[in-house]
PDB file of N, CA and C in Angstrom:
ATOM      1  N   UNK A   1      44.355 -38.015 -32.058  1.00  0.00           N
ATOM      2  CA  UNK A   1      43.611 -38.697 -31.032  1.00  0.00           C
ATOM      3  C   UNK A   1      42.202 -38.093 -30.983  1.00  0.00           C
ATOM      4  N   UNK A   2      41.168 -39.096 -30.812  1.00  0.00           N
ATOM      5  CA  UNK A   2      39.807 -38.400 -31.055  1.00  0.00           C
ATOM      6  C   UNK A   2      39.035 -38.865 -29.684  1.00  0.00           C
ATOM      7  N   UNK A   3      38.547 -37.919 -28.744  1.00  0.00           N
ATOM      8  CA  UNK A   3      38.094 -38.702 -27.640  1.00  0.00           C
ATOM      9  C   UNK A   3      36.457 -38.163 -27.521  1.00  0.00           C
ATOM     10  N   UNK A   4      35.776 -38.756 -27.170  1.00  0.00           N
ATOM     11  CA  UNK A   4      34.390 -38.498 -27.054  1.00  0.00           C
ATOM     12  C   UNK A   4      34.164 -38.190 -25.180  1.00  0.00           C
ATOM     13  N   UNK A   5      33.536 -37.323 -25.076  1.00  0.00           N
ATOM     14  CA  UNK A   5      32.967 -36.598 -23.573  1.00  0.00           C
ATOM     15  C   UNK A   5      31.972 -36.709 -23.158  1.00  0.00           C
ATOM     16  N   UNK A   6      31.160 -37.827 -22.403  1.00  0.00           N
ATOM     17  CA  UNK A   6      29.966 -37.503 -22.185  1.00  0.00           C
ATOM     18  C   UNK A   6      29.265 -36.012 -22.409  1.00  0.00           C
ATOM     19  N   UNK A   7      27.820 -35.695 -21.968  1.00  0.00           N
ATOM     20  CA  UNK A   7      27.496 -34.400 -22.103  1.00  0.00           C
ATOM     21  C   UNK A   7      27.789 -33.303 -21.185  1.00  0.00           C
ATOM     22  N   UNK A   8      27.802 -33.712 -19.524  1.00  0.00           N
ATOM     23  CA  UNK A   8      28.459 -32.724 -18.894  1.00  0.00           C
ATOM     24  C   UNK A   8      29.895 -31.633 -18.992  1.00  0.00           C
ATOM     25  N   UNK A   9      30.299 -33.499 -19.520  1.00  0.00           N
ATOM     26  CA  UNK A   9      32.226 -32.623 -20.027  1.00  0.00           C
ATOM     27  C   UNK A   9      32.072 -31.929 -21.085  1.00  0.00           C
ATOM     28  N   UNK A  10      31.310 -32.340 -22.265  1.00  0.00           N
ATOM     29  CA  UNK A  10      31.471 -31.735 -23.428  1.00  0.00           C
ATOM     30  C   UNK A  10      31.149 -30.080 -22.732  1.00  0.00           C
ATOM     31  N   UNK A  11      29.897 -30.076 -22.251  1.00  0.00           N
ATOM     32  CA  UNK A  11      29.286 -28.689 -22.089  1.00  0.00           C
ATOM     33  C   UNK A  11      30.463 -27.647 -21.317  1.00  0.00           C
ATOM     34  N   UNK A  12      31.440 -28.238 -20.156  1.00  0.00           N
ATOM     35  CA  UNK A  12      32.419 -27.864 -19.699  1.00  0.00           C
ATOM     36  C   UNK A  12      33.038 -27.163 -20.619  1.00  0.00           C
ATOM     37  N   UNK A  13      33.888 -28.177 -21.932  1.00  0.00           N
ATOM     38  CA  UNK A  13      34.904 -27.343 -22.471  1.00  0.00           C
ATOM     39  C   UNK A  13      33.761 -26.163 -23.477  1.00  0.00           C
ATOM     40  N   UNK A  14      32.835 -26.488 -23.669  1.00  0.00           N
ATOM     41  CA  UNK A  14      32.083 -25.059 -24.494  1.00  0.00           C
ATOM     42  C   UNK A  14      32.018 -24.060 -23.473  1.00  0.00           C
ATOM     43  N   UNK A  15      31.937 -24.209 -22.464  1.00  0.00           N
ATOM     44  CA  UNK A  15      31.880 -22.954 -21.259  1.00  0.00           C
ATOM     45  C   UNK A  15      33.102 -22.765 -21.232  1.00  0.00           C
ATOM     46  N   UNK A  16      34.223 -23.296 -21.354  1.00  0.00           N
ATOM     47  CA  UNK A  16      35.697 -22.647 -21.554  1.00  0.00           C
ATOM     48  C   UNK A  16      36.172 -22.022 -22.227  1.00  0.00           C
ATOM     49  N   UNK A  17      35.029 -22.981 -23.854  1.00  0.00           N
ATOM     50  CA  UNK A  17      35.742 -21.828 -24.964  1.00  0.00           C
ATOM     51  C   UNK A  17      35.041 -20.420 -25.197  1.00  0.00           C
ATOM     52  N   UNK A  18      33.549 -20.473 -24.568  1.00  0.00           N
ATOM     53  CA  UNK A  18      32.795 -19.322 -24.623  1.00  0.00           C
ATOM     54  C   UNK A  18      33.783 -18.635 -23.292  1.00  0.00           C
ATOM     55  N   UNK A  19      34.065 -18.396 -22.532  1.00  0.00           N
ATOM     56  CA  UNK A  19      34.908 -17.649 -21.972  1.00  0.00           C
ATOM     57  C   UNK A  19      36.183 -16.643 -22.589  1.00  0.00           C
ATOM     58  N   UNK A  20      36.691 -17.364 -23.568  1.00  0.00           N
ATOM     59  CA  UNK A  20      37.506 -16.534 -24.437  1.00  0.00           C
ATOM     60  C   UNK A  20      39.148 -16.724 -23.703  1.00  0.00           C
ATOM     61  N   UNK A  21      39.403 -17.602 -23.019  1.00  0.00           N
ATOM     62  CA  UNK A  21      40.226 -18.069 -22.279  1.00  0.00           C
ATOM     63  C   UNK A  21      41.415 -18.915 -23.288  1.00  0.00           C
ATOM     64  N   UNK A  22      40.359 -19.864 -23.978  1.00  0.00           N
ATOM     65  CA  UNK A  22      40.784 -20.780 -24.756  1.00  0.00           C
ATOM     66  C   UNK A  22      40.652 -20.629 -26.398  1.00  0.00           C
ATOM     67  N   UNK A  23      41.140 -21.119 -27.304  1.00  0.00           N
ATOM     68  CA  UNK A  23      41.024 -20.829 -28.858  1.00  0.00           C
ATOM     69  C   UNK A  23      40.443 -21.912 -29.559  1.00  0.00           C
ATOM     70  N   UNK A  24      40.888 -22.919 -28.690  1.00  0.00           N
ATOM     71  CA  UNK A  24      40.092 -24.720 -29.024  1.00  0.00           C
ATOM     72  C   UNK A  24      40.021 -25.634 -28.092  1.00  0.00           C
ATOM     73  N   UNK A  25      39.274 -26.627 -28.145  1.00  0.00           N
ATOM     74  CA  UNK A  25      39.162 -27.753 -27.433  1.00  0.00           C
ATOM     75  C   UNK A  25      40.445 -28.277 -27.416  1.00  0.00           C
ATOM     76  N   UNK A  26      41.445 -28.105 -27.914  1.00  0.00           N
ATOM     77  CA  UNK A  26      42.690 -29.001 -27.108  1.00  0.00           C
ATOM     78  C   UNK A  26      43.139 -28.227 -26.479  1.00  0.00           C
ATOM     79  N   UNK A  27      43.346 -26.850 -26.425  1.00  0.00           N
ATOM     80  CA  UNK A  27      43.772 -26.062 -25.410  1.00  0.00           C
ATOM     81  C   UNK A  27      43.174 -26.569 -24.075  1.00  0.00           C
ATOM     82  N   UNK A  28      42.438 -26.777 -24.057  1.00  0.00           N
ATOM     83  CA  UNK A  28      41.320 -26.890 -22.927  1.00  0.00           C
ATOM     84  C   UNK A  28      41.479 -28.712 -22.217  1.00  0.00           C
ATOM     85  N   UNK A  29      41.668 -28.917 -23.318  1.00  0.00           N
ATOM     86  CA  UNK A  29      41.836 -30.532 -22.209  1.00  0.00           C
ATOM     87  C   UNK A  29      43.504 -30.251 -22.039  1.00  0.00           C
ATOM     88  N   UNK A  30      44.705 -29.786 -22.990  1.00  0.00           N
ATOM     89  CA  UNK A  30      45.848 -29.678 -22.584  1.00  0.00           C
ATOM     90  C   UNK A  30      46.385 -29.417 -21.161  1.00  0.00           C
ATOM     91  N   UNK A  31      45.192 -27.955 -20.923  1.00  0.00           N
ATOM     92  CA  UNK A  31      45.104 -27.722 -19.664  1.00  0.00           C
ATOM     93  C   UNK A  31      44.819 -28.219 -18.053  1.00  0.00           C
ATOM     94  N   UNK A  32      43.620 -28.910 -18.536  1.00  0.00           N
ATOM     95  CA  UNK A  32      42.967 -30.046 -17.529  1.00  0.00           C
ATOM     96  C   UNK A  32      44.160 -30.873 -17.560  1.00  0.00           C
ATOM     97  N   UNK A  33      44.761 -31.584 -18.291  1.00  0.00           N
ATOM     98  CA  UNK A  33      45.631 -32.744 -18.357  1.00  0.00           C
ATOM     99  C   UNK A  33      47.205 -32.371 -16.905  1.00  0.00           C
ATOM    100  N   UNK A  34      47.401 -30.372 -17.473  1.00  0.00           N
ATOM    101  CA  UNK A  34      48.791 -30.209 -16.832  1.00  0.00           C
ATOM    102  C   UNK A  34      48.303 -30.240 -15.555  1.00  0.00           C
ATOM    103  N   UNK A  35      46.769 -29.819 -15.166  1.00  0.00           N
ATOM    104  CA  UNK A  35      46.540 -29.099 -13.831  1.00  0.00           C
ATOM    105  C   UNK A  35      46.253 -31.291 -13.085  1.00  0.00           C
ATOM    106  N   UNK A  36      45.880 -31.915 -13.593  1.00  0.00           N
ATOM    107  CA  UNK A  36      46.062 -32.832 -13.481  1.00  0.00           C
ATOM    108  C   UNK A  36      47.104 -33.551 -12.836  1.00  0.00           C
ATOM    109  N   UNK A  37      47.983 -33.604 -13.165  1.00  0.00           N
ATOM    110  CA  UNK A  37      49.366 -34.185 -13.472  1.00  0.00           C
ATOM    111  C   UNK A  37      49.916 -33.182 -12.134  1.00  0.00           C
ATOM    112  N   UNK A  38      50.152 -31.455 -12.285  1.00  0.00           N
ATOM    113  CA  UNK A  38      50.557 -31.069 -11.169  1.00  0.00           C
ATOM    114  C   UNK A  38      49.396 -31.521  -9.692  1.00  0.00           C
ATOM    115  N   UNK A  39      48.783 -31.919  -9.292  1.00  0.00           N
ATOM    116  CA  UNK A  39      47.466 -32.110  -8.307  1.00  0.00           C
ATOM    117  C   UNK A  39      48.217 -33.580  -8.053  1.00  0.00           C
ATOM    118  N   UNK A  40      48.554 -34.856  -8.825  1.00  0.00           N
ATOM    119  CA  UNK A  40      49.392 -35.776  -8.873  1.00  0.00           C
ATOM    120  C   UNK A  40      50.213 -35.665  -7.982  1.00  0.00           C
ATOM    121  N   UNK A  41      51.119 -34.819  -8.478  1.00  0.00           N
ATOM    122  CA  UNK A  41      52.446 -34.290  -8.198  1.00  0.00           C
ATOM    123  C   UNK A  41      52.233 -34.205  -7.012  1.00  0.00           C
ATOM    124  N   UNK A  42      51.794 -33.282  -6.420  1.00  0.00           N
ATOM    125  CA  UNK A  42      51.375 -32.369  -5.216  1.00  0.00           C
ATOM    126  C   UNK A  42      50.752 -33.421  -4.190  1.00  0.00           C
ATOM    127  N   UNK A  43      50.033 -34.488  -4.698  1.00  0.00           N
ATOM    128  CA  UNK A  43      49.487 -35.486  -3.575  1.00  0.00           C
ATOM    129  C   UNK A  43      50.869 -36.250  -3.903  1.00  0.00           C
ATOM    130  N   UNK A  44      51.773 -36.992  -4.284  1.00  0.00           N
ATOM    131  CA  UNK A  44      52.154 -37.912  -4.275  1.00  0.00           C
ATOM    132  C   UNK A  44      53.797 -37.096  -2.923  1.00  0.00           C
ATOM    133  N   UNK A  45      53.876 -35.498  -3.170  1.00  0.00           N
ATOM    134  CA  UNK A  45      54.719 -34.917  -2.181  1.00  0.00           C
ATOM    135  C   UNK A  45      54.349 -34.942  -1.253  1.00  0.00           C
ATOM    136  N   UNK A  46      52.951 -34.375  -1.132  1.00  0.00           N
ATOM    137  CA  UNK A  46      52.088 -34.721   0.353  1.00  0.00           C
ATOM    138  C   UNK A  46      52.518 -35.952   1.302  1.00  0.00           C
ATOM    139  N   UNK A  47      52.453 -37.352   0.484  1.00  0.00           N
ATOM    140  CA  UNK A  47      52.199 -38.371   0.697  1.00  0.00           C
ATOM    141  C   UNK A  47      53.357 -38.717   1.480  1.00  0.00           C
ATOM    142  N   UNK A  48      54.518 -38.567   0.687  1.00  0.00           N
ATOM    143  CA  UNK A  48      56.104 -38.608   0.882  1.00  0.00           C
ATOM    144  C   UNK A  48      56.738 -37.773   2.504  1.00  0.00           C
ATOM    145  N   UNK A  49      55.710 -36.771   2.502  1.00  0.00           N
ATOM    146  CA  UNK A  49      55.831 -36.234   3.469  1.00  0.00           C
ATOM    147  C   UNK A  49      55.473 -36.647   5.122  1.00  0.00           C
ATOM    148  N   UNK A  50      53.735 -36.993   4.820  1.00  0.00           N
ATOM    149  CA  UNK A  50      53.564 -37.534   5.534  1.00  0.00           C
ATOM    150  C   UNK A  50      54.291 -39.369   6.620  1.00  0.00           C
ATOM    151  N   UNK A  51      54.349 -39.497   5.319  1.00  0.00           N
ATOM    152  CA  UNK A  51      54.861 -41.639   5.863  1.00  0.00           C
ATOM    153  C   UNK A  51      56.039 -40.899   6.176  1.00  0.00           C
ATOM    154  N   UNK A  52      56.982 -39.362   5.880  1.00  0.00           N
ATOM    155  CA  UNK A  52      58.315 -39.139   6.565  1.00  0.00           C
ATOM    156  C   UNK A  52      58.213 -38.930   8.538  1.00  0.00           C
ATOM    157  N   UNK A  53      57.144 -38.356   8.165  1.00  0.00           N
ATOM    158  CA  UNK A  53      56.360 -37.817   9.421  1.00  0.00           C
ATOM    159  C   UNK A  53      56.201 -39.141  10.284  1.00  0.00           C
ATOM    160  N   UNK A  54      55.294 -40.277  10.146  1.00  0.00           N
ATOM    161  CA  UNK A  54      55.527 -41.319  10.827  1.00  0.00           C
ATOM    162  C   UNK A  54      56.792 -41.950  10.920  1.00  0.00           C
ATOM    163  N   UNK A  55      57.564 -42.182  10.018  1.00  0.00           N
ATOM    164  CA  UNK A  55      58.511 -43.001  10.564  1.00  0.00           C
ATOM    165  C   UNK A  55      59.134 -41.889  11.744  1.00  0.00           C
ATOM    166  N   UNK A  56      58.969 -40.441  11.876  1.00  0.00           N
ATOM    167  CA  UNK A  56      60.190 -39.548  12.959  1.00  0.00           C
ATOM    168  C   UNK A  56      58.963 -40.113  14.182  1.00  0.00           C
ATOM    169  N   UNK A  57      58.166 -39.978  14.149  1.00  0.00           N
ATOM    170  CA  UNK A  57      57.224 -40.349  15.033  1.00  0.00           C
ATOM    171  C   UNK A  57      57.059 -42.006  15.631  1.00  0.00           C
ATOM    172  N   UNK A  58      57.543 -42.982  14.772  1.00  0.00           N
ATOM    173  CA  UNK A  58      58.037 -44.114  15.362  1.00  0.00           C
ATOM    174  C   UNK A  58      59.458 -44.363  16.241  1.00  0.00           C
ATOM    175  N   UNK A  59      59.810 -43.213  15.606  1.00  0.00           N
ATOM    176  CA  UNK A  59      61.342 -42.877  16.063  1.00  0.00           C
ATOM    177  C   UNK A  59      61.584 -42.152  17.183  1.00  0.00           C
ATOM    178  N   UNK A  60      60.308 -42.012  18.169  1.00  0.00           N
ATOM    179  CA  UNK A  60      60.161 -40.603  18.793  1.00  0.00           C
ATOM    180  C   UNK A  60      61.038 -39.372  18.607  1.00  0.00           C
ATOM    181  N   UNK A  61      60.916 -38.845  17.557  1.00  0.00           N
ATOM    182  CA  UNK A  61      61.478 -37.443  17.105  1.00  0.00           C
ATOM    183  C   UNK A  61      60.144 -36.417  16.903  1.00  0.00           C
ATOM    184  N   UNK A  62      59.636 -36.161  18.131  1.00  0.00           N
ATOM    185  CA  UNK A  62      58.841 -35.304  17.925  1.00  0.00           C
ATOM    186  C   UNK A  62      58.468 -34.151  18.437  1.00  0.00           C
ATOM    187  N   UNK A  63      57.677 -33.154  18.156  1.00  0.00           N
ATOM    188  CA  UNK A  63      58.340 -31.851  19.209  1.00  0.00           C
ATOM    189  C   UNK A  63      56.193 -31.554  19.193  1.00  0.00           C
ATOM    190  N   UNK A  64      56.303 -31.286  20.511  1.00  0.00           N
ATOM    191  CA  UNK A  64      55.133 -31.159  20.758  1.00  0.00           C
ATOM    192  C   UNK A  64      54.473 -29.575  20.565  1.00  0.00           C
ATOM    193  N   UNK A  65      53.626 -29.460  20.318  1.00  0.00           N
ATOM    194  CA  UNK A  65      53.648 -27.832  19.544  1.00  0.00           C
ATOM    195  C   UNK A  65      51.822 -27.715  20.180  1.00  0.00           C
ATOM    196  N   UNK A  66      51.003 -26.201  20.335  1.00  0.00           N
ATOM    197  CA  UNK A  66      49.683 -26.233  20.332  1.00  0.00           C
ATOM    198  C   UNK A  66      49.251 -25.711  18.596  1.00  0.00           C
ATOM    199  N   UNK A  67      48.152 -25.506  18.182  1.00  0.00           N
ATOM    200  CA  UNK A  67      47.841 -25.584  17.174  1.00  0.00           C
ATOM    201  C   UNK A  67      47.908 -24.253  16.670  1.00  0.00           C
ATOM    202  N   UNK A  68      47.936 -23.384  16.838  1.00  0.00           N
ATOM    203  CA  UNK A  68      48.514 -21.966  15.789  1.00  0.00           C
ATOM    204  C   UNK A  68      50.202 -22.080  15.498  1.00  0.00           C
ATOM    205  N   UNK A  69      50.707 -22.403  16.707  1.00  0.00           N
ATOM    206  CA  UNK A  69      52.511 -23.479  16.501  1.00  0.00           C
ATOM    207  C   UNK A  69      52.313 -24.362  15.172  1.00  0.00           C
ATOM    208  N   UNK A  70      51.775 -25.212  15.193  1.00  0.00           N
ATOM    209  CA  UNK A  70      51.756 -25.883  13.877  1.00  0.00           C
ATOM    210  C   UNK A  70      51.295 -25.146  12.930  1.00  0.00           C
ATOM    211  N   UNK A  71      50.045 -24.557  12.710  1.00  0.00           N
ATOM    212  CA  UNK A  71      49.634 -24.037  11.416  1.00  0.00           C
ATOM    213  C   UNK A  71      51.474 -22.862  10.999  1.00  0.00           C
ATOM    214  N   UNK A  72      51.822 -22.326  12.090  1.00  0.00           N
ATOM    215  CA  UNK A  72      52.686 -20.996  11.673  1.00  0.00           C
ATOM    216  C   UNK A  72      53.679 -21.869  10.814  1.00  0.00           C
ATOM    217  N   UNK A  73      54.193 -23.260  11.498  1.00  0.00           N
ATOM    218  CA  UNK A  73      55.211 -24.152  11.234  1.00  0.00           C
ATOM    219  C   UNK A  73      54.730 -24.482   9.880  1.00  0.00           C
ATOM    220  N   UNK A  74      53.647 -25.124   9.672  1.00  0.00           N
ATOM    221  CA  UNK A  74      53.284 -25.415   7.994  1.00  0.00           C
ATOM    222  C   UNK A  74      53.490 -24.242   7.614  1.00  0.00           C
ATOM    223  N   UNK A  75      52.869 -23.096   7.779  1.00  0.00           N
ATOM    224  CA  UNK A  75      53.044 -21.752   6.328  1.00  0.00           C
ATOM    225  C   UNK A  75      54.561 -21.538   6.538  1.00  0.00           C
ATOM    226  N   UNK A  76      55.472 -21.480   7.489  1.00  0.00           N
ATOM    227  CA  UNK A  76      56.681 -21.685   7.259  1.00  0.00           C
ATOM    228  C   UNK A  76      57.718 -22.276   6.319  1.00  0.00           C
ATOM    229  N   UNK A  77      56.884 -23.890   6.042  1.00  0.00           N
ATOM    230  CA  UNK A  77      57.472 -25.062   5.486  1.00  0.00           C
ATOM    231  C   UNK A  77      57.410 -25.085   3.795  1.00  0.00           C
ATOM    232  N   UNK A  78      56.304 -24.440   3.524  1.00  0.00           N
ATOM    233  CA  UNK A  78      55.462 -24.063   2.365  1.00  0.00           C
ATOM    234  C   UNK A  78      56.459 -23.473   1.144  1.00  0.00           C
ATOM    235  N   UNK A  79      56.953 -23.923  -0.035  1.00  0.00           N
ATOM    236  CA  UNK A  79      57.771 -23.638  -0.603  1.00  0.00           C
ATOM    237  C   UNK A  79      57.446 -22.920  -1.683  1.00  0.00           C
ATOM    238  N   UNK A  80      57.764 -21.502  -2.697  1.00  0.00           N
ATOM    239  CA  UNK A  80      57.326 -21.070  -3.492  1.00  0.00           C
ATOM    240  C   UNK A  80      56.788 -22.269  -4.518  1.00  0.00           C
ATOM    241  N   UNK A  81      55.642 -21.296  -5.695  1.00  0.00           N
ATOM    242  CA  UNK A  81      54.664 -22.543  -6.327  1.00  0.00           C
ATOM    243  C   UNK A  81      56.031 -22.297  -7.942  1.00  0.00           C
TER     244      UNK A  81
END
């Protein structure tokens, strides 16, 4: 597969490979592609989460909390990466 990068992107993956991070340009988009795909992932759980959240909230299932209560409740909820 042969893909062409405008000049900003191109200059991107040369700042990746001058970093010494990477060995080639497919390393480097391989990468972009997984971190991609997980960011996907991660909004499409978000998402799932939230519309779960409204329907308990149409449902009145809700527990009224002030706002350090919630933030503690999210880092609570928060599942290893």
């Amino acid at each position: 597969m042969n893909v062409t990068l405008p000049p900003a992107l191109d200059a991107l993956v040369a700042r990746k490979l001058a970093s010494g991070l990477y060995e080639n340009a497919a390393e480097v988009v391989r990468e972009a592609l997984r971190q991609m795909d997980a960011r996907e992932s991660a909004l499409a759980g978000l998402k799932r989460e939230v519309a779960l959240g409204f329907d308990q909230l149409d449902r009145g299932e809700l527990v009224e909390m002030d706002r350090e209560a919630f933030f503690q409740h999210i880092r609570s909820q928060r599942r290893p990466a």
